[in-house]
PDB file of N, CA and C in Angstrom:
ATOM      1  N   UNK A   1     129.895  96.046  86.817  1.00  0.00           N
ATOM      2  CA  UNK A   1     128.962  96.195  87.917  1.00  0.00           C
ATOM      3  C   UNK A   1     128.835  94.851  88.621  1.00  0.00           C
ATOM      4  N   UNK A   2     128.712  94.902  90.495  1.00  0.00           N
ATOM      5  CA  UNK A   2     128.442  93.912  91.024  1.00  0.00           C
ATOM      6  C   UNK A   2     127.330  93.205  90.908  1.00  0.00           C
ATOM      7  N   UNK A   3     127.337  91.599  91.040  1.00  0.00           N
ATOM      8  CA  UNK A   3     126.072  91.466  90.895  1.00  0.00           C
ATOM      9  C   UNK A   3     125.795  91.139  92.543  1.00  0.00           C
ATOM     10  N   UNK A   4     126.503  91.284  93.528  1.00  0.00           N
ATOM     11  CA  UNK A   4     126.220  90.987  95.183  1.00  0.00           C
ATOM     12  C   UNK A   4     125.397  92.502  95.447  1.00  0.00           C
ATOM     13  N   UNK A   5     124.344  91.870  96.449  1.00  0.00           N
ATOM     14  CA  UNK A   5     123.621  92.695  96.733  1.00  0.00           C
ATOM     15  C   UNK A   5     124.809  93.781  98.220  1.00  0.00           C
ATOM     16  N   UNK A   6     124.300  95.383  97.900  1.00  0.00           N
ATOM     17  CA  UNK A   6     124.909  96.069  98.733  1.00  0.00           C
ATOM     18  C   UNK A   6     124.167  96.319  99.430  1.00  0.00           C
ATOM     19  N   UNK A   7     125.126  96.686 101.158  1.00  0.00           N
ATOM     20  CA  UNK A   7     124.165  97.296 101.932  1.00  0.00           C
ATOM     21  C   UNK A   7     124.271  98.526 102.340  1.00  0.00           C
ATOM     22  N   UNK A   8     125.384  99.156 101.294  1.00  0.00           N
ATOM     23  CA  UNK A   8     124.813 100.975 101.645  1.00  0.00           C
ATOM     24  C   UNK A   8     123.615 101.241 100.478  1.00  0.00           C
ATOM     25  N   UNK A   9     122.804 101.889 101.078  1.00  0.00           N
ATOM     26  CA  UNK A   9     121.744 102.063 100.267  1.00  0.00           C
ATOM     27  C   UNK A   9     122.055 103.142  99.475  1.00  0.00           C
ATOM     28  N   UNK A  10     123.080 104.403  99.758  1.00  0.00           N
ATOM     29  CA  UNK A  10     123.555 105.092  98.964  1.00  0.00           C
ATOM     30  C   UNK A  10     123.932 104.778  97.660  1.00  0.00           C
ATOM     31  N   UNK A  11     124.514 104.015  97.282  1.00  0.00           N
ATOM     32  CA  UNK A  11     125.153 103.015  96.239  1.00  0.00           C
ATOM     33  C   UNK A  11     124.269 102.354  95.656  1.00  0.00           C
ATOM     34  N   UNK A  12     123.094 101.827  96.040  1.00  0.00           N
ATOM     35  CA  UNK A  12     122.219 101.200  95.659  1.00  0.00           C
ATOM     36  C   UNK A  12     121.185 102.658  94.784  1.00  0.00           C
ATOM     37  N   UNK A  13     121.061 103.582  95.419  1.00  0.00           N
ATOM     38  CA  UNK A  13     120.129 105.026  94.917  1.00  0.00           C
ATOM     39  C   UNK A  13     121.037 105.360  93.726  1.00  0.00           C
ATOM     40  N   UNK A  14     122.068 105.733  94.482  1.00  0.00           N
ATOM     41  CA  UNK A  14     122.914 105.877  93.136  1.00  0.00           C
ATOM     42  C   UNK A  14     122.925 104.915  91.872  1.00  0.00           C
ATOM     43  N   UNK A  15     123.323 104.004  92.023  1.00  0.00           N
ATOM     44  CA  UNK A  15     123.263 103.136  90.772  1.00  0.00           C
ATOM     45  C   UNK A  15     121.677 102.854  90.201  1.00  0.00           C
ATOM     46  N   UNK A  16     120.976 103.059  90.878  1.00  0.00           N
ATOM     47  CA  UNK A  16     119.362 103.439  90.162  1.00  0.00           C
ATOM     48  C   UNK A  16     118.740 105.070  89.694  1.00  0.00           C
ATOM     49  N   UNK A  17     119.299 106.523  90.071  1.00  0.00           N
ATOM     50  CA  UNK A  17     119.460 106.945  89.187  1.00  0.00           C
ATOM     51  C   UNK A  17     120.066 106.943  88.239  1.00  0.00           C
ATOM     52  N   UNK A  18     121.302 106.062  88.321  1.00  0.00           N
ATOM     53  CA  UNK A  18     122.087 106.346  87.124  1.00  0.00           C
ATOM     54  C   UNK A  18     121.449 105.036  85.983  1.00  0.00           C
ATOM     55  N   UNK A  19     120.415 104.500  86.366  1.00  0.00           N
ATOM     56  CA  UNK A  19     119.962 103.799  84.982  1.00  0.00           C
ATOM     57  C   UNK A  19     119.064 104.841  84.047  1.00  0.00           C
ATOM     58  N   UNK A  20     118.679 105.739  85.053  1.00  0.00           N
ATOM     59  CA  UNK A  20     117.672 106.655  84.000  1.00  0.00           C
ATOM     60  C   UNK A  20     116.586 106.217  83.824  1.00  0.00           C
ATOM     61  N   UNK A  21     115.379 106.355  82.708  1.00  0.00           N
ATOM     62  CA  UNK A  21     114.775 105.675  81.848  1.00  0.00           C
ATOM     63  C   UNK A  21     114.531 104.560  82.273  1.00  0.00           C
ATOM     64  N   UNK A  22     113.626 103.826  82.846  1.00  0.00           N
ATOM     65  CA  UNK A  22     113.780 102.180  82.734  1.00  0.00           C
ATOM     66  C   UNK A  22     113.370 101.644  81.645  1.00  0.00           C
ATOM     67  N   UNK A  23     112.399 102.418  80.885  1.00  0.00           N
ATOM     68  CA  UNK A  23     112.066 101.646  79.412  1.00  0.00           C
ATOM     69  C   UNK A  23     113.300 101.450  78.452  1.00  0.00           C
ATOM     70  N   UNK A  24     114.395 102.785  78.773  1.00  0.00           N
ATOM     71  CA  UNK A  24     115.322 102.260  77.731  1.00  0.00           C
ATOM     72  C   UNK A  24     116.668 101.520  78.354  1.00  0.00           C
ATOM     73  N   UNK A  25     116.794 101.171  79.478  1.00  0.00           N
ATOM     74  CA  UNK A  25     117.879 100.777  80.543  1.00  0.00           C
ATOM     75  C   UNK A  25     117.740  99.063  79.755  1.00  0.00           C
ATOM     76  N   UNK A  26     118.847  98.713  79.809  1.00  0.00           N
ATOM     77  CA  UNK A  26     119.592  97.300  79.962  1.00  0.00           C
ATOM     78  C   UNK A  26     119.518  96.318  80.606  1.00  0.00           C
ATOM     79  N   UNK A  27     120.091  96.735  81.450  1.00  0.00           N
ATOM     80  CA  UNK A  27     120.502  96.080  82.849  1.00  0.00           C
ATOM     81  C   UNK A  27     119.697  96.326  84.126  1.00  0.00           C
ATOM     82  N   UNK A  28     118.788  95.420  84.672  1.00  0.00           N
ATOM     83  CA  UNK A  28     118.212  95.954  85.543  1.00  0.00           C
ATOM     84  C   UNK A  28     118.035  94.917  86.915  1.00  0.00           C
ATOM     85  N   UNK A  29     119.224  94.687  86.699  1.00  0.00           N
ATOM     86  CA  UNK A  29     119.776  94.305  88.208  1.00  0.00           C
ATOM     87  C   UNK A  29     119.875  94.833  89.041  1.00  0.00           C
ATOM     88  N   UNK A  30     120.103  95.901  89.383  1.00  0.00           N
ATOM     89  CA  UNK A  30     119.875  96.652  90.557  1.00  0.00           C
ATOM     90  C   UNK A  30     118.967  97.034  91.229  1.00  0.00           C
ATOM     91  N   UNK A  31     117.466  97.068  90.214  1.00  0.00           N
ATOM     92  CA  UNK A  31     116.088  97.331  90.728  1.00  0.00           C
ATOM     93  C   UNK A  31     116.170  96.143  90.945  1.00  0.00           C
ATOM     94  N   UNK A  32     116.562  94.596  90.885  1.00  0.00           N
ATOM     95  CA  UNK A  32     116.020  93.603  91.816  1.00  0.00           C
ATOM     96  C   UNK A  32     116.805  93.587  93.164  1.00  0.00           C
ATOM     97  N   UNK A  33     118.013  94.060  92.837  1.00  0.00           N
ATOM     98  CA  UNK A  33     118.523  93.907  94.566  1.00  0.00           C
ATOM     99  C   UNK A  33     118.034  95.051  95.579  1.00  0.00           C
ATOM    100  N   UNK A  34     117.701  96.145  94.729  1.00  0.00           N
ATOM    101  CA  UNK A  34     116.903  97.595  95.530  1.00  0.00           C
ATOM    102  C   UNK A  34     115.547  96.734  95.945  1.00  0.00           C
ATOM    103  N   UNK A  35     114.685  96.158  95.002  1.00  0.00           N
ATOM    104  CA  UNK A  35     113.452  95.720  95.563  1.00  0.00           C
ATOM    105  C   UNK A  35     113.343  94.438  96.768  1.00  0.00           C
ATOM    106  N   UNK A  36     115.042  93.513  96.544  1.00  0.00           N
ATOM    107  CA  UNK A  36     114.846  92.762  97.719  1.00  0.00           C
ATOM    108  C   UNK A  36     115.388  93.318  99.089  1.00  0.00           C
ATOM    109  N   UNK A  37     116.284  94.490  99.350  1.00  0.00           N
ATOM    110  CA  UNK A  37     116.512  94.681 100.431  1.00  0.00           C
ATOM    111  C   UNK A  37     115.612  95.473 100.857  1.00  0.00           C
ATOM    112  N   UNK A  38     114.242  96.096  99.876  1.00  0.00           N
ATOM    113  CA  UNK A  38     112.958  96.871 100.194  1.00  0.00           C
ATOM    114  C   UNK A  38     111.831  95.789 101.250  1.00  0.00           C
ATOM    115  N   UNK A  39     111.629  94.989 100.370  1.00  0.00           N
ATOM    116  CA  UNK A  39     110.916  93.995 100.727  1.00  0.00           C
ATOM    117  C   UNK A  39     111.281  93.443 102.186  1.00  0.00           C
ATOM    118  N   UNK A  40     112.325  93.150 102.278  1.00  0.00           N
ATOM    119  CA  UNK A  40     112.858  92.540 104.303  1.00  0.00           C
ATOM    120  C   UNK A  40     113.007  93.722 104.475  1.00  0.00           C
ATOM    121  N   UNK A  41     113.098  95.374 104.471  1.00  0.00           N
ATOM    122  CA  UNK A  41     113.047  96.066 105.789  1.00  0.00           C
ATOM    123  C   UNK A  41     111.384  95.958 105.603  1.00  0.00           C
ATOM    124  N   UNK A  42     110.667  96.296 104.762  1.00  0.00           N
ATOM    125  CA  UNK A  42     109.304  96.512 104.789  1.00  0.00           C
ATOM    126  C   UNK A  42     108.610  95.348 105.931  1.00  0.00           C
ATOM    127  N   UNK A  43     109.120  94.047 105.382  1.00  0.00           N
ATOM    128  CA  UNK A  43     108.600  92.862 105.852  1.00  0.00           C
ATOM    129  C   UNK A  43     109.014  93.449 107.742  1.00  0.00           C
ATOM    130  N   UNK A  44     110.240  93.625 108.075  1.00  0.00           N
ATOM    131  CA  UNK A  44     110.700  93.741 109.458  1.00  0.00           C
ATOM    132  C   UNK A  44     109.437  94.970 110.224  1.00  0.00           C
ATOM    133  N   UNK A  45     109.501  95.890 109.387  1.00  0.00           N
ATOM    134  CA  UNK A  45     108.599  97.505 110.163  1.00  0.00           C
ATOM    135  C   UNK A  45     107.458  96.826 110.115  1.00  0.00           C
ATOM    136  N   UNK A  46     106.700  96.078 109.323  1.00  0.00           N
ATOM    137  CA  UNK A  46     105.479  95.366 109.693  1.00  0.00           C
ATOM    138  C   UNK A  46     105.398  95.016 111.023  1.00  0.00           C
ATOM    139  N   UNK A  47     106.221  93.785 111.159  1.00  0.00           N
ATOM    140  CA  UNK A  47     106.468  92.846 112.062  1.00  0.00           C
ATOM    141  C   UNK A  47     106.632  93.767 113.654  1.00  0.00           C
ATOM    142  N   UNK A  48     107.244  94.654 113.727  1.00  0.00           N
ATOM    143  CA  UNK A  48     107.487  95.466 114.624  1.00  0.00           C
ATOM    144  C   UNK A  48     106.245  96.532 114.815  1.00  0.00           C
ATOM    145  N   UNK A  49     105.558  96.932 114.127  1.00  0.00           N
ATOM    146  CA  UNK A  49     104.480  97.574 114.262  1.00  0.00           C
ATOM    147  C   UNK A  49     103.560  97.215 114.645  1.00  0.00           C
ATOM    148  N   UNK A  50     103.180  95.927 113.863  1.00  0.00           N
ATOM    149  CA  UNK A  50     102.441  94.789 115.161  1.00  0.00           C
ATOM    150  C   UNK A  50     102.837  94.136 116.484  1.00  0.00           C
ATOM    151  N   UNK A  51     103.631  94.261 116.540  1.00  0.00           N
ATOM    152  CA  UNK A  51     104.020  94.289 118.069  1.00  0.00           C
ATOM    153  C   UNK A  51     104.147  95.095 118.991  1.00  0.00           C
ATOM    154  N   UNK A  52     104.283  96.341 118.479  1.00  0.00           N
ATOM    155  CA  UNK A  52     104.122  97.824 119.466  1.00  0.00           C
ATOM    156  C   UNK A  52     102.620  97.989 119.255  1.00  0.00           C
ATOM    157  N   UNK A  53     101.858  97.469 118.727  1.00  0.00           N
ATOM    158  CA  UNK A  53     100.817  98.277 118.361  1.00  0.00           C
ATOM    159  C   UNK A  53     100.044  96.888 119.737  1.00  0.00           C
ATOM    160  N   UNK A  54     100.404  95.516 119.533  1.00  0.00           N
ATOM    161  CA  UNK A  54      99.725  94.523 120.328  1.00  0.00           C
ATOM    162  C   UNK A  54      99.874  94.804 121.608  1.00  0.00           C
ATOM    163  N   UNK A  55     101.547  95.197 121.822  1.00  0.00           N
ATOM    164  CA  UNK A  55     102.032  95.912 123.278  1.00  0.00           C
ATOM    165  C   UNK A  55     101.063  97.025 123.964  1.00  0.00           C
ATOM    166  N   UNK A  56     100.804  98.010 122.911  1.00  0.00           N
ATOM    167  CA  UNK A  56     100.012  99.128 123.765  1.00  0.00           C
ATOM    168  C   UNK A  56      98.395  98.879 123.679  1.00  0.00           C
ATOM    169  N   UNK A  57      97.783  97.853 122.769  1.00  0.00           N
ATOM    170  CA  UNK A  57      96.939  96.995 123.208  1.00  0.00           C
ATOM    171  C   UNK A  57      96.774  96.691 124.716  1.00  0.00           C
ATOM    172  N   UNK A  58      97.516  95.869 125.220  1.00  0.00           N
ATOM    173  CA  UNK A  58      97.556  95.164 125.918  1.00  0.00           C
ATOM    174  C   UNK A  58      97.908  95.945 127.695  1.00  0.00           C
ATOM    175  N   UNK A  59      98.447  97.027 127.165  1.00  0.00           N
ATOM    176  CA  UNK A  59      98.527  98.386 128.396  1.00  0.00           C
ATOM    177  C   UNK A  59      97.364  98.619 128.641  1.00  0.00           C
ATOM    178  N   UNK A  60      97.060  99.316 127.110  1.00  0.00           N
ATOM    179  CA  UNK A  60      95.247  99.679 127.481  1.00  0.00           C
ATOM    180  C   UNK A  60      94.257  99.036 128.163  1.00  0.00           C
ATOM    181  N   UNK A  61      94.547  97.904 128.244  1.00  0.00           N
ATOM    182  CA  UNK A  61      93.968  96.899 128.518  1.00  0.00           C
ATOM    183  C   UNK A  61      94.325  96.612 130.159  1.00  0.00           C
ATOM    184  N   UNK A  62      94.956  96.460 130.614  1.00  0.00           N
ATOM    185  CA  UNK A  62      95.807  96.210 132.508  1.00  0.00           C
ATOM    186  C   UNK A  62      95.019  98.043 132.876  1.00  0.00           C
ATOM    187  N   UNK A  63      95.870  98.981 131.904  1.00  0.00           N
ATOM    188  CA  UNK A  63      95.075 100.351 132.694  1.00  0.00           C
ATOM    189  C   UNK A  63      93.989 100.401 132.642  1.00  0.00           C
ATOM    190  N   UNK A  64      92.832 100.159 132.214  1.00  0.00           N
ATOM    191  CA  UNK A  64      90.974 100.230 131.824  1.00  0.00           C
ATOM    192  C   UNK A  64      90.790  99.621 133.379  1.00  0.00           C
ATOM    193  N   UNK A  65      91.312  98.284 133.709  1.00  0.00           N
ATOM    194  CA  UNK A  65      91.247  97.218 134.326  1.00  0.00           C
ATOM    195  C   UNK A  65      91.640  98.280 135.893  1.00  0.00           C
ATOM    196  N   UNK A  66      92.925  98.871 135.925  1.00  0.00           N
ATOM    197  CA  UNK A  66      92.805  99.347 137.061  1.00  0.00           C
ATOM    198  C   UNK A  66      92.503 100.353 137.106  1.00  0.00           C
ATOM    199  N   UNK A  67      91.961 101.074 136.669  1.00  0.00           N
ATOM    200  CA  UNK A  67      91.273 102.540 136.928  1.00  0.00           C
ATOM    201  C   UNK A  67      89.547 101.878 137.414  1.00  0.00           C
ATOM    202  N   UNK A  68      89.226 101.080 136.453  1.00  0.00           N
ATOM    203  CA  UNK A  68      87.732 100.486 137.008  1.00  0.00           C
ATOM    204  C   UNK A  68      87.835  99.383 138.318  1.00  0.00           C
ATOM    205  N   UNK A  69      88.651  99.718 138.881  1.00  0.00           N
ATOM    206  CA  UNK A  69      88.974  99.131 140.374  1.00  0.00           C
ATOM    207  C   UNK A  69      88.597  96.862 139.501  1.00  0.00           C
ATOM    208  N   UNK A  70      88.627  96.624 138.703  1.00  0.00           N
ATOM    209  CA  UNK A  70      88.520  94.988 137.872  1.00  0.00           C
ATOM    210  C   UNK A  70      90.077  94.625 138.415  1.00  0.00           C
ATOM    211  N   UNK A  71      90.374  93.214 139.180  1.00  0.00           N
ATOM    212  CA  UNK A  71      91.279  92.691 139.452  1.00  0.00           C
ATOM    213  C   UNK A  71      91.778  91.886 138.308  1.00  0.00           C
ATOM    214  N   UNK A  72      93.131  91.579 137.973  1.00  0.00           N
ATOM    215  CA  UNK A  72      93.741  90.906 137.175  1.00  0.00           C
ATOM    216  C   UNK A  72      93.039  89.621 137.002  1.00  0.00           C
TER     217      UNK A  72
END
């Protein structure tokens, strides 16, 4: 088994059902490379969610403004 992290995640699922059991598994290298390529997409959809979410903030905010006739 590799120890380089993969980036089909297929391969990665796969080789983590196939440990089974984690109490009785061996080798559990693969739950650390599954948990670090978890961790940076998680970390990325954050990052992006706060920014769509600041974006339509900030709409709401210009439209309130011109519907109540309030200049920029």
């Amino acid at each position: 088994m590799s120890h380089h992290r993969r980036t089909d995640g297929r391969t990665v699922h796969n080789e983590l059902a196939a440990i089974g059991d984690p109490a009785r598994a061996g080798d559990l290298s693969v739950v650390d490379r599954f948990k670090g390529a978890r961790e940076t997409t998680n970390i990325m959809r954050t990052l992006l969610c706060t920014a769509a979410l600041g974006c339509l903030a900030h709409c709401l905010k210009l439209h309130g403004r011109g519907a109540a006739g309030v200049p920029d």
